[in-house]
Protein backbone atom coordinates (compact mmCIF):
# COMPACT_ATOMS: atom_id res chain seq x y z
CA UNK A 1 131.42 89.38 74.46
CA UNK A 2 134.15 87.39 72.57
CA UNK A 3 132.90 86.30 69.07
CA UNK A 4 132.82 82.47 70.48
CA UNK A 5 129.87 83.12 72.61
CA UNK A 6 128.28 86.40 70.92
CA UNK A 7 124.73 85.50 69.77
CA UNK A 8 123.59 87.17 66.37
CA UNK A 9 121.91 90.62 66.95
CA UNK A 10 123.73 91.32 70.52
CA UNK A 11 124.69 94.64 71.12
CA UNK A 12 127.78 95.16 74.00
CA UNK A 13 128.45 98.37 75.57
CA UNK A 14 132.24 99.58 75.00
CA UNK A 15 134.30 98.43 77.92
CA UNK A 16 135.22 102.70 79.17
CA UNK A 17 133.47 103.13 81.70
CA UNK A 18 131.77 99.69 82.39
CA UNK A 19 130.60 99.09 85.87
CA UNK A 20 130.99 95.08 85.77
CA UNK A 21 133.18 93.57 83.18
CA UNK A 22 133.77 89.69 83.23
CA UNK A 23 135.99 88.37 80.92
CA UNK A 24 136.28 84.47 80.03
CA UNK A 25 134.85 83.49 83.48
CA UNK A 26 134.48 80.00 85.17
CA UNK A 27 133.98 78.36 87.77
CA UNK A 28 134.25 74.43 88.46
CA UNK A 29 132.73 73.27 91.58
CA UNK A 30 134.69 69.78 92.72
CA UNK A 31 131.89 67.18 93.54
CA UNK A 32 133.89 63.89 94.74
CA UNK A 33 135.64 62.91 91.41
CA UNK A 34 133.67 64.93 89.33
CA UNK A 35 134.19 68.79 87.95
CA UNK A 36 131.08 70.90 87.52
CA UNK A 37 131.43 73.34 84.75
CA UNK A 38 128.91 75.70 86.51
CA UNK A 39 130.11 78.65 84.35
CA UNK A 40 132.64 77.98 81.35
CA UNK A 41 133.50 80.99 79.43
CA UNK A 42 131.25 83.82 80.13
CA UNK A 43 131.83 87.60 79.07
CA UNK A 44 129.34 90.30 80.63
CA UNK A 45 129.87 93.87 80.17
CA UNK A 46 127.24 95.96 82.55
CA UNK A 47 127.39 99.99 82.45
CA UNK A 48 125.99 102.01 85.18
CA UNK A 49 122.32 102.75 85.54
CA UNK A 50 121.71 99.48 83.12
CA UNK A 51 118.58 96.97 84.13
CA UNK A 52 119.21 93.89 83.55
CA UNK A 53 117.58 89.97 83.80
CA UNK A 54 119.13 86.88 84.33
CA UNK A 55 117.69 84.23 82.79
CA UNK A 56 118.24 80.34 82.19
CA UNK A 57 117.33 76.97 82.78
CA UNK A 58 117.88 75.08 86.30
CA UNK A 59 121.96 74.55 85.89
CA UNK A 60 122.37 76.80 83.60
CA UNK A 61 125.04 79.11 85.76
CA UNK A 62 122.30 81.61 86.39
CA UNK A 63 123.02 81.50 90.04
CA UNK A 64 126.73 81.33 90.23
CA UNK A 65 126.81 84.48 87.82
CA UNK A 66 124.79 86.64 90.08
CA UNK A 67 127.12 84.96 93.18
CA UNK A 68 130.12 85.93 90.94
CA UNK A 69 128.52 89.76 90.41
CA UNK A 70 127.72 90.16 94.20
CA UNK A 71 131.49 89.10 95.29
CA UNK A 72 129.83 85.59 97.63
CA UNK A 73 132.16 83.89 94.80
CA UNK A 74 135.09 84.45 92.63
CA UNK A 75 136.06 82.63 89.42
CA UNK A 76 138.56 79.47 89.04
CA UNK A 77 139.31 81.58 85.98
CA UNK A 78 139.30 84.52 83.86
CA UNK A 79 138.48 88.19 85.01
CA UNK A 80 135.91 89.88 86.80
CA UNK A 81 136.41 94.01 87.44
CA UNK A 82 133.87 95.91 89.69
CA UNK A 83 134.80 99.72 88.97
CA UNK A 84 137.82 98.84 87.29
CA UNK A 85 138.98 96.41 90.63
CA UNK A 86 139.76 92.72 89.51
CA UNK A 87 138.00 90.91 92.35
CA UNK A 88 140.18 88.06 92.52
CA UNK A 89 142.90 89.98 93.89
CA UNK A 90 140.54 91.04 97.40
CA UNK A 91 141.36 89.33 100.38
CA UNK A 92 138.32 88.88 101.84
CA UNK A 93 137.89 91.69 104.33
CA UNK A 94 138.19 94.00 101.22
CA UNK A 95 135.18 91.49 99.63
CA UNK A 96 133.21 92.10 102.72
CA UNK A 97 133.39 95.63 102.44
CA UNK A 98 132.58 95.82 98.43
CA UNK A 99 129.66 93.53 99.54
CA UNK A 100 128.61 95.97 102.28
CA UNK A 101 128.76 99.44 100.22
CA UNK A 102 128.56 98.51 96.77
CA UNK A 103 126.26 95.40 96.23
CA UNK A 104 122.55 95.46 97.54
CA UNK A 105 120.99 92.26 97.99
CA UNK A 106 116.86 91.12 97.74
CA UNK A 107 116.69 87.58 97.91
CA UNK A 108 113.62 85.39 97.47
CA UNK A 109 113.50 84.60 101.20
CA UNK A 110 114.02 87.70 102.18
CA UNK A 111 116.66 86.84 104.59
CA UNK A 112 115.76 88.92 107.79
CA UNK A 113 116.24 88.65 111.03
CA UNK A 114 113.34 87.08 112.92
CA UNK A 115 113.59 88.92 116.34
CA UNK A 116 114.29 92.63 115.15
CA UNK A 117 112.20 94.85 113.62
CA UNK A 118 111.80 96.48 110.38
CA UNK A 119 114.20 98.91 111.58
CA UNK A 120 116.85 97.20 112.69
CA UNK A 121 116.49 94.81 110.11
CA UNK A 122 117.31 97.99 107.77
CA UNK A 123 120.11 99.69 109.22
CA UNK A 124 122.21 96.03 109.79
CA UNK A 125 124.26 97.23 106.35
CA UNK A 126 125.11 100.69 108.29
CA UNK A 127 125.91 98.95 111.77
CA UNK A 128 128.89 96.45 109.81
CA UNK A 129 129.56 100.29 108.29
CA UNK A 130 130.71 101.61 111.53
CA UNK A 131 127.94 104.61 111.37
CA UNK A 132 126.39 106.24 114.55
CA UNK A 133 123.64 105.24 115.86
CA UNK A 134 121.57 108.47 115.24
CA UNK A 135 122.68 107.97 111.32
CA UNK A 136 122.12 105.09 110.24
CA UNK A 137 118.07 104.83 111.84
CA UNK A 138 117.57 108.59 110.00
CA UNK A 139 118.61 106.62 107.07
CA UNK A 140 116.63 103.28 107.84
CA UNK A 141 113.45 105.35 108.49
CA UNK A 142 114.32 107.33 105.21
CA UNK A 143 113.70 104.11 103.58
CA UNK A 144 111.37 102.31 105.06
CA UNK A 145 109.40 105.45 104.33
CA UNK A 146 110.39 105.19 100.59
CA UNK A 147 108.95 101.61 100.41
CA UNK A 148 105.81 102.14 102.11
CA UNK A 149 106.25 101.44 105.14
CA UNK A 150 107.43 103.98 107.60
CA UNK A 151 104.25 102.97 109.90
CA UNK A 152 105.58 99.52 110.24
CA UNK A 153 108.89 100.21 111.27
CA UNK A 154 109.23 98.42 114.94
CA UNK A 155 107.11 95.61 113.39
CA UNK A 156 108.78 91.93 112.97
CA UNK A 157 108.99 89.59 110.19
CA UNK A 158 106.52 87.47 111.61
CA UNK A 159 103.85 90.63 111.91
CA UNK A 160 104.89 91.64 108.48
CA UNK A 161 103.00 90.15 104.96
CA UNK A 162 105.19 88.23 102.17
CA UNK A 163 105.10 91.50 100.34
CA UNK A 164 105.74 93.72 103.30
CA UNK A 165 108.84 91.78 104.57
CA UNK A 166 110.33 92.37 100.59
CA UNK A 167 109.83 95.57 100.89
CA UNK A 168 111.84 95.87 103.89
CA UNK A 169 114.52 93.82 102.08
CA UNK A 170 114.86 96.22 99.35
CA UNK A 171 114.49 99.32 102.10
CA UNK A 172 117.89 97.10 103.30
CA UNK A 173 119.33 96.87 99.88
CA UNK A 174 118.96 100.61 99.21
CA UNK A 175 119.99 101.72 102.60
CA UNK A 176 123.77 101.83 102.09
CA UNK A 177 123.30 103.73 98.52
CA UNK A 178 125.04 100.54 96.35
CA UNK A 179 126.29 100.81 93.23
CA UNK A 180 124.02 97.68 92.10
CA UNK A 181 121.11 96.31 93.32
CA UNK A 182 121.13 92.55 92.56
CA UNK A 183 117.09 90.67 93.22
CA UNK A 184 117.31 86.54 93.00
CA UNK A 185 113.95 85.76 92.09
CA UNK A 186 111.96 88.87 94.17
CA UNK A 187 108.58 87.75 93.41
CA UNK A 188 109.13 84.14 93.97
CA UNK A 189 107.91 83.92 96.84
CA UNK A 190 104.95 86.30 96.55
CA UNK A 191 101.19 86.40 94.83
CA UNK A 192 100.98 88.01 91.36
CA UNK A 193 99.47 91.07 92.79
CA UNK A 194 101.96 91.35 95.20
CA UNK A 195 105.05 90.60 92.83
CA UNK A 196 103.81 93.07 90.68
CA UNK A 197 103.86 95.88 93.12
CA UNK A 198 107.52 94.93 94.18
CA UNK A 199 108.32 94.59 90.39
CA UNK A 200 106.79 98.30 90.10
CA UNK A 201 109.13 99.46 93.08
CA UNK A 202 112.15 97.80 91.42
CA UNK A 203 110.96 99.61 88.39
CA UNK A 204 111.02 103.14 90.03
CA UNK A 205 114.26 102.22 91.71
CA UNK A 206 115.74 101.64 88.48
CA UNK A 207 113.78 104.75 87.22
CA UNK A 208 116.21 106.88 89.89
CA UNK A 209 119.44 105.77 88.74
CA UNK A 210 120.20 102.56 90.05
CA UNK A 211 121.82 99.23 88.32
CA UNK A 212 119.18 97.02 88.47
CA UNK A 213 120.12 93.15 88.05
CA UNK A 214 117.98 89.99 88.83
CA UNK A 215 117.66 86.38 88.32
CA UNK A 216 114.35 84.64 87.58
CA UNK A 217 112.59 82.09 85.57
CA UNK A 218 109.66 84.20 85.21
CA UNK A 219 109.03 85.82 81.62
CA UNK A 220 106.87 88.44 82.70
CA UNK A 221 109.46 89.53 85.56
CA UNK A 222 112.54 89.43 83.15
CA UNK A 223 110.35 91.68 80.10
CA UNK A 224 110.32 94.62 83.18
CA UNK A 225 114.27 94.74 82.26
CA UNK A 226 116.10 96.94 79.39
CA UNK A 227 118.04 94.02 78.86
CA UNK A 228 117.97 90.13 78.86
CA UNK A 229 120.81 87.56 78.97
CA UNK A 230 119.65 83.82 78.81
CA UNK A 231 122.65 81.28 80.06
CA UNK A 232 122.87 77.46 78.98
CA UNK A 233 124.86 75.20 80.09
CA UNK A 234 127.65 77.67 81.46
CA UNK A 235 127.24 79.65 79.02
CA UNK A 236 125.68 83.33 77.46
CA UNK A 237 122.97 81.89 74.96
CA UNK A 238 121.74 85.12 74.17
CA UNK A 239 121.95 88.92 74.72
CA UNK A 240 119.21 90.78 74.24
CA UNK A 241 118.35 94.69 74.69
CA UNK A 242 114.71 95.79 74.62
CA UNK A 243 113.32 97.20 71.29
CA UNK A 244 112.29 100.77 73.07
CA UNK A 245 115.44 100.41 75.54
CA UNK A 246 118.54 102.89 73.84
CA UNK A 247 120.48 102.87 76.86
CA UNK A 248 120.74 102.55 80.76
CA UNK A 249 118.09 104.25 82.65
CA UNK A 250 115.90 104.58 80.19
């Protein structure tokens, strides 16, 4: 982070190697004859295998960062490399595909489709792919099974618990093998038992090598992460790694 915005006691990984680096990012919504300063300035660096919480007040650019990570927005300004590939430079077929293979998405709804099953709901990443048929439902079952819930496969969303159909989101978000898993708000929409057994499969996902980043409000959620960044007002208000946390995956 640049020394305008670096809180005291925040530690940045060295840019080599970084999976996401933003640099001096913002993004001004037009709202009639106003400009919305949604982000205004922000530098994130995020190396592989990290875990990582977003966390902020309501307006405080939470949401349009994690937009801005998962390529459904790109900055009015400043810099934002996935892999080393400035993403304001993709047309958008090219941000459809990074979408598709690179970014897996659990959102608080869920976002499935009603009439299909577990299955299909799964392997909808892998259809948009192009894969064969035969493929990509070895590969949906595969992880429905890793969730829990290879016996509820050809069930709907409607036959399906609150914590059953967020399983089958993350069984979606894993499906295509992403280079970041992004959750907005996971357990927001679930009981505290519940949200703590997703937060325990989110943990194990992490636990296997993935880059784990989610938004929420929730303090209990956000001390599962190795790492914390709280947003105000557009910008990073703090940066904070976990005491026992010395690196990513860990």
């Amino acid at each position: 982070m640049s020394p305008a915005n670096e809180p005291s006691g925040a530690t940045t990984p060295p840019t080599d190697g970084a999976l996401i680096d933003i640099r001096d990012v913002r993004k001004i919504y037009v709202m009639g004859t106003n400009e919305v300063h949604a982000l205004d300035g922000v530098d994130l660096l995020v190396r592989k295998g990290e875990y990582l919480a977003i966390m902020g007040p309501s307006g405080s650019g939470k949401s349009t960062l994690m937009n801005m990570i998962g390529c459904l927005d790109t900055p009015t300004s400043g810099s934002y490399k996935l892999r080393g590939t400035e993403i304001r430079e993709r047309e958008d077929d090219e941000l459809a595909r990074i979408r598709n293979q690179e970014i897996g998405f659990i959102f608080q709804t869920f976002n499935l489709l009603p009439r299909a099953d577990a299955l299909h709901n799964v392997e909808l990443p892998l259809i948009y792919a192009g894969k064969p048929a035969r493929e990509r439902r070895a590969r949906a079952k595969e992880l429905l099974d890793l969730v829990g819930l290879g016996d509820r496969m050809h069930h709907r969303p409607n036959e399906l618990s609150g914590g059953q159909r967020q399983r089958v989101a993350i069984a979606r978000a894993l499906v295509n093998s992403p280079s970041i898993v992004l959750a907005d708000e996971p357990t927001g929409n679930l009981d505290t038992k519940t949200g703590q057994e997703i937060m325990a499969l989110l943990d194990d996902i992490h636990r296997k090598g993935n880059t784990v980043i989610l938004v929420t409000h929730e303090e209990e959620v956000a001390a599962r992460a190795h790492r914390v960044v709280r947003l105000r007002d557009g910008l990073i208000e703090s940066d904070q790694r976990r005491a026992s946390s010395t690196g990513p995956g860990t």
